[in-house]
Protein backbone atom coordinates (compact mmCIF):
# COMPACT_ATOMS: atom_id res chain seq x y z
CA UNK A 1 -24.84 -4.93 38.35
CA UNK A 2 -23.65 -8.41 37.02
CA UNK A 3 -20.55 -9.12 36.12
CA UNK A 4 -21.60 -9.48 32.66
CA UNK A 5 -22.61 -5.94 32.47
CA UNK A 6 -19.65 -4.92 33.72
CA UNK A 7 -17.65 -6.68 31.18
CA UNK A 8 -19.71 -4.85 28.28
CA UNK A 9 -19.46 -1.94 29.75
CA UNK A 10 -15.33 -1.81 29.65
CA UNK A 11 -15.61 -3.24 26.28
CA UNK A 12 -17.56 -0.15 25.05
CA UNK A 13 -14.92 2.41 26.77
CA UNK A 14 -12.03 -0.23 25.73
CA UNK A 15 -13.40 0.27 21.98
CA UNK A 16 -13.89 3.97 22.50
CA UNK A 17 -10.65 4.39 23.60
CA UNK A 18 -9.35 2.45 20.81
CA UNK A 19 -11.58 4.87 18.16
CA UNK A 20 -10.01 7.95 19.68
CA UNK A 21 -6.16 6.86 19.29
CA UNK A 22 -6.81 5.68 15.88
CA UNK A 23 -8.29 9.16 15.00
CA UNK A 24 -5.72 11.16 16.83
CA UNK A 25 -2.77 9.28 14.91
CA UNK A 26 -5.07 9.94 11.65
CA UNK A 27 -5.08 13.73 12.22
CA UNK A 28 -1.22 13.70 13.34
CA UNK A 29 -0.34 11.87 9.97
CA UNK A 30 -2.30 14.03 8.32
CA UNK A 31 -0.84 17.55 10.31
CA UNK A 32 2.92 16.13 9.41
CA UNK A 33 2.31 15.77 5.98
CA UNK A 34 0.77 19.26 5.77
CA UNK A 35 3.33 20.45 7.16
CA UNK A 36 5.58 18.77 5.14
CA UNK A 37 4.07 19.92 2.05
CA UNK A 38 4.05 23.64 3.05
CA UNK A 39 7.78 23.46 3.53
CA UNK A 40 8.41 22.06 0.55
CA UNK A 41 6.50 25.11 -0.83
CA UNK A 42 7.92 27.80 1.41
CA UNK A 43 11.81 26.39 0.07
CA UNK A 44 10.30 26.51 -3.71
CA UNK A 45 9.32 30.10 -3.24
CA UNK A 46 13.19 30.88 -1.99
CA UNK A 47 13.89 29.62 -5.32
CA UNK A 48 15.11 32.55 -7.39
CA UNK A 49 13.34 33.06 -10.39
CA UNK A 50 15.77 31.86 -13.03
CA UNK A 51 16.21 28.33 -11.77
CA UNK A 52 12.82 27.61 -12.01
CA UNK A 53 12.61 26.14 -14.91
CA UNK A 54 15.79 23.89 -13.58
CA UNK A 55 13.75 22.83 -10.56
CA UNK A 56 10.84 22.16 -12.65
CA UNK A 57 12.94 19.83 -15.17
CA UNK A 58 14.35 18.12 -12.03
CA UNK A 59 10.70 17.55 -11.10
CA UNK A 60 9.51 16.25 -13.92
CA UNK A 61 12.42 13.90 -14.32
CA UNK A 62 11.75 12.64 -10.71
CA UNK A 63 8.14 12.10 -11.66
CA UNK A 64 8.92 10.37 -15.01
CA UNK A 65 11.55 8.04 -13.38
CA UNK A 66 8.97 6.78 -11.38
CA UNK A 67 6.45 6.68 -14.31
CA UNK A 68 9.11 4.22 -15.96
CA UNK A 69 9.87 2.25 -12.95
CA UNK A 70 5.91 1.58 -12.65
CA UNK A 71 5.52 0.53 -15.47
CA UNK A 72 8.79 -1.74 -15.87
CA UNK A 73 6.61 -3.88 -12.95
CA UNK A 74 3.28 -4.07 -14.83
CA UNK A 75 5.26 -5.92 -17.89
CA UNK A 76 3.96 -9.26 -17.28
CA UNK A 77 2.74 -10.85 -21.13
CA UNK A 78 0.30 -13.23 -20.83
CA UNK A 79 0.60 -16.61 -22.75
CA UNK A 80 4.36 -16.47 -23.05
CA UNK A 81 4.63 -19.89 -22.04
CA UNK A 82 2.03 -21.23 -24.04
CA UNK A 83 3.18 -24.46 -25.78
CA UNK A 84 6.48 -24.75 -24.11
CA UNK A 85 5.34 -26.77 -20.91
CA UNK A 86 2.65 -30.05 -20.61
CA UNK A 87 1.15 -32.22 -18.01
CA UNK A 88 1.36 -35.29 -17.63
CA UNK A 89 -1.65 -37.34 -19.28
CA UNK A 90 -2.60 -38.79 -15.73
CA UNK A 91 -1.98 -35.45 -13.68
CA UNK A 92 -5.32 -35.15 -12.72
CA UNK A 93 -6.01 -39.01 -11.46
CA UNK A 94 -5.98 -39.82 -7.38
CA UNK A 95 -2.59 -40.54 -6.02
CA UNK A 96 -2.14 -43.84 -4.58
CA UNK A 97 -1.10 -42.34 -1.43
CA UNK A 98 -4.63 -40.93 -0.29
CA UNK A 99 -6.49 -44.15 -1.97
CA UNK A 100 -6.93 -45.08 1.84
CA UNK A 101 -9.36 -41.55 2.64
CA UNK A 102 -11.80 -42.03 -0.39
């Protein structure tokens, strides 16, 4: 064998290696957030049945706080400047300083 082969050869197994952490931290993010979610479920069905509607408001208020807060960030207006700021009439003319690379 050559030493080149070699080298491609641990590349391979260095990239294989590489593919199986990645995809055993995928399905370890994925089995925590299961598991997350089925608690969260398992603590909603120890909810007795006339708070429900309490948790459910709660819910909803969570989810529309963060509806609001969204959309506080997307309020950029377009144009609101317009008319308020200029250039200068020679703003797009060489500077003097780079005369010397042209």
């Amino acid at each position: 064998m050559l030493p080149k082969d070699i080298f491609l050869y641990v590349t391979l197994i260095a990239w294989y290696l590489i593919a199986c952490f990645c995809t055993i931290f995928v399905l370890l993010f994925i089995h925590n957030t299961i598991v997350e979610h089925l608690k969260l479920i398992e603590k909603i069905k120890k909810i007795p049945p006339g708070h429900h509607k309490e948790v459910e408001d709660f819910i909803d208020f969570i989810l529309e706080k963060k509806n609001i807060t969204s959309k506080k960030s997307k309020g950029r207006k377009l144009g609101l400047l317009r008319g308020k700021m200029q250039m200068s009439p020679g703003f797009d003319d060489p500077l003097d300083d780079f005369k010397e690379y042209m």
